[in-house]
C-alpha atoms as a PDB file:
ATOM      1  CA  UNK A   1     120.143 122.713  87.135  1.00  0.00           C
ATOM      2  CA  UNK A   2     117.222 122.147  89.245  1.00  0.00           C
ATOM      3  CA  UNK A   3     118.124 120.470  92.644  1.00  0.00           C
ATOM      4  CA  UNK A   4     115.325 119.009  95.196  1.00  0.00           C
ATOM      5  CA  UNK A   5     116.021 118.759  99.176  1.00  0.00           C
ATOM      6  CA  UNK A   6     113.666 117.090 101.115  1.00  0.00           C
ATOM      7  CA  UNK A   7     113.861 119.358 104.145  1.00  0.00           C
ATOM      8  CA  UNK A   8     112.267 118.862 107.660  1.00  0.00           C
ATOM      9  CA  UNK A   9     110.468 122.005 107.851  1.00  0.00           C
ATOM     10  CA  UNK A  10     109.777 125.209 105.186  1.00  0.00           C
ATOM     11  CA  UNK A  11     112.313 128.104 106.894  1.00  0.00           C
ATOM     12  CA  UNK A  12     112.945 129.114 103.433  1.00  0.00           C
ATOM     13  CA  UNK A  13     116.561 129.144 102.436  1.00  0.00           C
ATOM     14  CA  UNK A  14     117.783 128.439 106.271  1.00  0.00           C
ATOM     15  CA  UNK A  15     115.584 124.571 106.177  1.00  0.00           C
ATOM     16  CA  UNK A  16     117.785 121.811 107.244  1.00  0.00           C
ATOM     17  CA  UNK A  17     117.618 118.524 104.974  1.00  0.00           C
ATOM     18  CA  UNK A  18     115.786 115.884 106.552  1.00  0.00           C
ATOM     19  CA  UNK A  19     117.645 112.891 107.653  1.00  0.00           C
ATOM     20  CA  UNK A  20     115.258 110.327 105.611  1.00  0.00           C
ATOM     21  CA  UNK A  21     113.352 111.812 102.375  1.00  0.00           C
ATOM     22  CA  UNK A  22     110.596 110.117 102.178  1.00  0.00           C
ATOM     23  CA  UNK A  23     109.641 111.341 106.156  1.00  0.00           C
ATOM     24  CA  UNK A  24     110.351 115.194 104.690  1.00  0.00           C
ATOM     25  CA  UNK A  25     107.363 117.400 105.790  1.00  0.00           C
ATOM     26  CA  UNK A  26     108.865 120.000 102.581  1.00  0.00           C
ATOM     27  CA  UNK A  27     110.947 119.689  99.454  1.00  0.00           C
ATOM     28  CA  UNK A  28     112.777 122.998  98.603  1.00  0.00           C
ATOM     29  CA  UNK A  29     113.341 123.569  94.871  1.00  0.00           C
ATOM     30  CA  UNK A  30     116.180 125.358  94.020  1.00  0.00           C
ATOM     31  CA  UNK A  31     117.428 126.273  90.183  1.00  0.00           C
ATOM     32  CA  UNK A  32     121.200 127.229  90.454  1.00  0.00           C
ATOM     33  CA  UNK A  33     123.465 128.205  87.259  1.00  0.00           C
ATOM     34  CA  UNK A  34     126.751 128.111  87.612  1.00  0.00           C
ATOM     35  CA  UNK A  35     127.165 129.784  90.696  1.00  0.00           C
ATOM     36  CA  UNK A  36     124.237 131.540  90.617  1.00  0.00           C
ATOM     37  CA  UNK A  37     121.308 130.516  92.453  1.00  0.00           C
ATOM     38  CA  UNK A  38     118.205 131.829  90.250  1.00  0.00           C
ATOM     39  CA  UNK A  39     114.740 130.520  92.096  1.00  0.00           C
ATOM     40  CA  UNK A  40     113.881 128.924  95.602  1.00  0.00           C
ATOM     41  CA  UNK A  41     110.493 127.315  96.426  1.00  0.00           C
ATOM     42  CA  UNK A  42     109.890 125.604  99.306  1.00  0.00           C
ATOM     43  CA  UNK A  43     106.533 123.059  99.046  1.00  0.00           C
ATOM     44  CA  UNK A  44     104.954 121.029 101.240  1.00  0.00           C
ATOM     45  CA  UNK A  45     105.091 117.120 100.428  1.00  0.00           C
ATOM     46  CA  UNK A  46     101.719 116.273  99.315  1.00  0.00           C
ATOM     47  CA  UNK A  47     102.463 112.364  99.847  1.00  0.00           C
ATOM     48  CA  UNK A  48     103.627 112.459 103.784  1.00  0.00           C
ATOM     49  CA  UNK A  49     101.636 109.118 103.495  1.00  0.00           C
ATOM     50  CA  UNK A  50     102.622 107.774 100.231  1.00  0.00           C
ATOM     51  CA  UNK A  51     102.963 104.459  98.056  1.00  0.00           C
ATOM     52  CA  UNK A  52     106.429 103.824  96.585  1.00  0.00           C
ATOM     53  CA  UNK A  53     107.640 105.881  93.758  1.00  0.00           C
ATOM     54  CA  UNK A  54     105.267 108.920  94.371  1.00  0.00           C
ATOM     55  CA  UNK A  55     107.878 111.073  96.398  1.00  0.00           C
ATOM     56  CA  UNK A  56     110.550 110.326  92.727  1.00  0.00           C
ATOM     57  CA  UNK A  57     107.544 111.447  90.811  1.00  0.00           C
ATOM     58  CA  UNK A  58     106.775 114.462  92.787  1.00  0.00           C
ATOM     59  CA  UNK A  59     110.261 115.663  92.714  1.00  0.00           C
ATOM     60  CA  UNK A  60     110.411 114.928  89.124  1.00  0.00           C
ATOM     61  CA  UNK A  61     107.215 116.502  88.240  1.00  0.00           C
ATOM     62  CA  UNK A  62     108.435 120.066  89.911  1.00  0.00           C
ATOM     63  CA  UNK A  63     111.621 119.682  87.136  1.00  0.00           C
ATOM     64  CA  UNK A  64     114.231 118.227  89.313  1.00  0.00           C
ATOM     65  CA  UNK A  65     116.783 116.758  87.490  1.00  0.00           C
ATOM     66  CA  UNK A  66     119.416 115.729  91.275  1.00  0.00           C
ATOM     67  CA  UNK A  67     118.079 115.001  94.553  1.00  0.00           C
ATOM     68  CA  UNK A  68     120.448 115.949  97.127  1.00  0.00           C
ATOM     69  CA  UNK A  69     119.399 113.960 100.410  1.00  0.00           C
ATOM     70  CA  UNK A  70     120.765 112.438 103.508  1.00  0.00           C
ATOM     71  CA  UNK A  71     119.326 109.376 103.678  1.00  0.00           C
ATOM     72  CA  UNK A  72     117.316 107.205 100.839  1.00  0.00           C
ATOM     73  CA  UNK A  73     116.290 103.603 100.278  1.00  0.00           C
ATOM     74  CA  UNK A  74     117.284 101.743  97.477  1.00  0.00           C
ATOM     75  CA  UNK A  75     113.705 101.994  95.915  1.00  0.00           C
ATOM     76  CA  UNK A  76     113.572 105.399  95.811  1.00  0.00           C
ATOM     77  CA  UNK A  77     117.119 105.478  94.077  1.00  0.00           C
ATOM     78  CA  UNK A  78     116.174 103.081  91.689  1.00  0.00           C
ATOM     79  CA  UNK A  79     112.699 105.111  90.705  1.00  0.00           C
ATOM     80  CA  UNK A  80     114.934 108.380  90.585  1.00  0.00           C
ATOM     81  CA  UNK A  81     117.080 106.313  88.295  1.00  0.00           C
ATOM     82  CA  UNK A  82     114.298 105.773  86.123  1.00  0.00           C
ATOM     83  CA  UNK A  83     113.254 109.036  85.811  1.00  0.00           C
ATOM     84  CA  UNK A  84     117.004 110.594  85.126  1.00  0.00           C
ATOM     85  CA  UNK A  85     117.316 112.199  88.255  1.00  0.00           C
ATOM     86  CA  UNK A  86     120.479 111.996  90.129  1.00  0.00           C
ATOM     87  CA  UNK A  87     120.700 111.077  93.328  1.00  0.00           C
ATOM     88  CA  UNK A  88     122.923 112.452  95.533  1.00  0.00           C
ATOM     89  CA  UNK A  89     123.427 111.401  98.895  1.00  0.00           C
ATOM     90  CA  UNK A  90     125.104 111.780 102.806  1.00  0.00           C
ATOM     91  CA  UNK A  91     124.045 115.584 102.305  1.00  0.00           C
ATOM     92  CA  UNK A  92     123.602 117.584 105.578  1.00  0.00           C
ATOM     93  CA  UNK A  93     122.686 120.727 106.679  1.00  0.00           C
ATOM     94  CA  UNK A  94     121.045 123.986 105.897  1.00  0.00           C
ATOM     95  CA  UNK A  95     120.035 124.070 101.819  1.00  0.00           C
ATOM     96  CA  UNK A  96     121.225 127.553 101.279  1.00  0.00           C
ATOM     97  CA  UNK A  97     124.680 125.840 102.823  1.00  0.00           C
ATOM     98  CA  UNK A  98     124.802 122.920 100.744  1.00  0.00           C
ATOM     99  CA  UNK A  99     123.207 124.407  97.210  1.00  0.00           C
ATOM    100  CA  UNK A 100     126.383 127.148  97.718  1.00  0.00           C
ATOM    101  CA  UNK A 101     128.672 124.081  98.218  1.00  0.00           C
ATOM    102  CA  UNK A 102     127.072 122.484  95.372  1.00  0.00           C
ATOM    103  CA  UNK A 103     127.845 125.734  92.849  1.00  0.00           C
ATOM    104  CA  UNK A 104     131.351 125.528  94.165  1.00  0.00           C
ATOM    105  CA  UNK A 105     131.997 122.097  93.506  1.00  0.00           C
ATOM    106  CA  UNK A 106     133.135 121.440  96.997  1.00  0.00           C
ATOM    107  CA  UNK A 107     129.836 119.632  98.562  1.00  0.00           C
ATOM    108  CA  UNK A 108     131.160 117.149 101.272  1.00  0.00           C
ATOM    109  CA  UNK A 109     129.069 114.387 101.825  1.00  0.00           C
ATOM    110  CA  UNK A 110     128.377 111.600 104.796  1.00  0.00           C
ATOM    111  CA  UNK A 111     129.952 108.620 102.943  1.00  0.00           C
ATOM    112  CA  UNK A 112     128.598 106.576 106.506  1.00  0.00           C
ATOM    113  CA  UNK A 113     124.740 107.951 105.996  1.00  0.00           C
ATOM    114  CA  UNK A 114     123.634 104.210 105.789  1.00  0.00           C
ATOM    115  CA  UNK A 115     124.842 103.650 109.451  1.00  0.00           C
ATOM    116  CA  UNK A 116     122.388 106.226 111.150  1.00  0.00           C
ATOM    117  CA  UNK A 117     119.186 105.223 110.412  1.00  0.00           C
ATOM    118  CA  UNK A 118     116.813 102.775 109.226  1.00  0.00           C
ATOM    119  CA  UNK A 119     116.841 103.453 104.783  1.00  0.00           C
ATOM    120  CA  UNK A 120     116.091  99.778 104.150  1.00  0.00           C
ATOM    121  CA  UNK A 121     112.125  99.848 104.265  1.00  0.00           C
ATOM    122  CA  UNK A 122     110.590 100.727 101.185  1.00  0.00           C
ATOM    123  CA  UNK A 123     109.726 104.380 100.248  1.00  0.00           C
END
């Protein structure tokens, strides 16, 4: 499985997720089996200024098929949607943290994310 984070800055495994995803600076890329993580890339976002749908089509493009975020507008869910990626939300924290949570099955999530922060405008 090949999970996407939009993170706030490339510190390798230690990034933090970045509260919205379409204002990430980085995505990390990380292919996990089972509960084995097998490759980590960290990239820089090539559309900081970006029309919607390119950030779902960037993330697809690099073989994503979940996008663990904490924050997302509905546009960018619904263009995920379209491309079969799964969207996973209310994710916080370092990605080495959550990916390991994630091969565990125990990933806790922000059920509130919508509260802190503006995820209404289009992305």
């Amino acid at each position: 499985m090949m999970l996407a984070f939009p993170v706030e800055n490339d510190e390798g495994p230690e990034s933090r997720i970045a509260m919205h995803f379409g204002r990430a600076g980085y995505f990390a890329f990380v292919n996990i089996s089972g509960d084995k993580l097998l490759n980590f890339e960290v990239k820089q976002n090539p559309h900081v200024e970006h029309e919607v749908g390119d950030l779902p089509k960037f993330v697809k493009e690099n073989g994503a098929d979940t996008i663990v975020a904490y924050g997302m507008g509905p546009n960018a869910v619904n263009f995920f949607k379209s491309y079969g990626v799964k969207v996973v939300t209310g994710a916080n924290g370092k990605v080495k943290d959550v990916a390991a949570a994630i091969m565990k099955g125990s990933l806790a999530v922000d059920d509130n994310w919508k509260e802190h922060g503006d995820f209404e405008h289009r992305d």
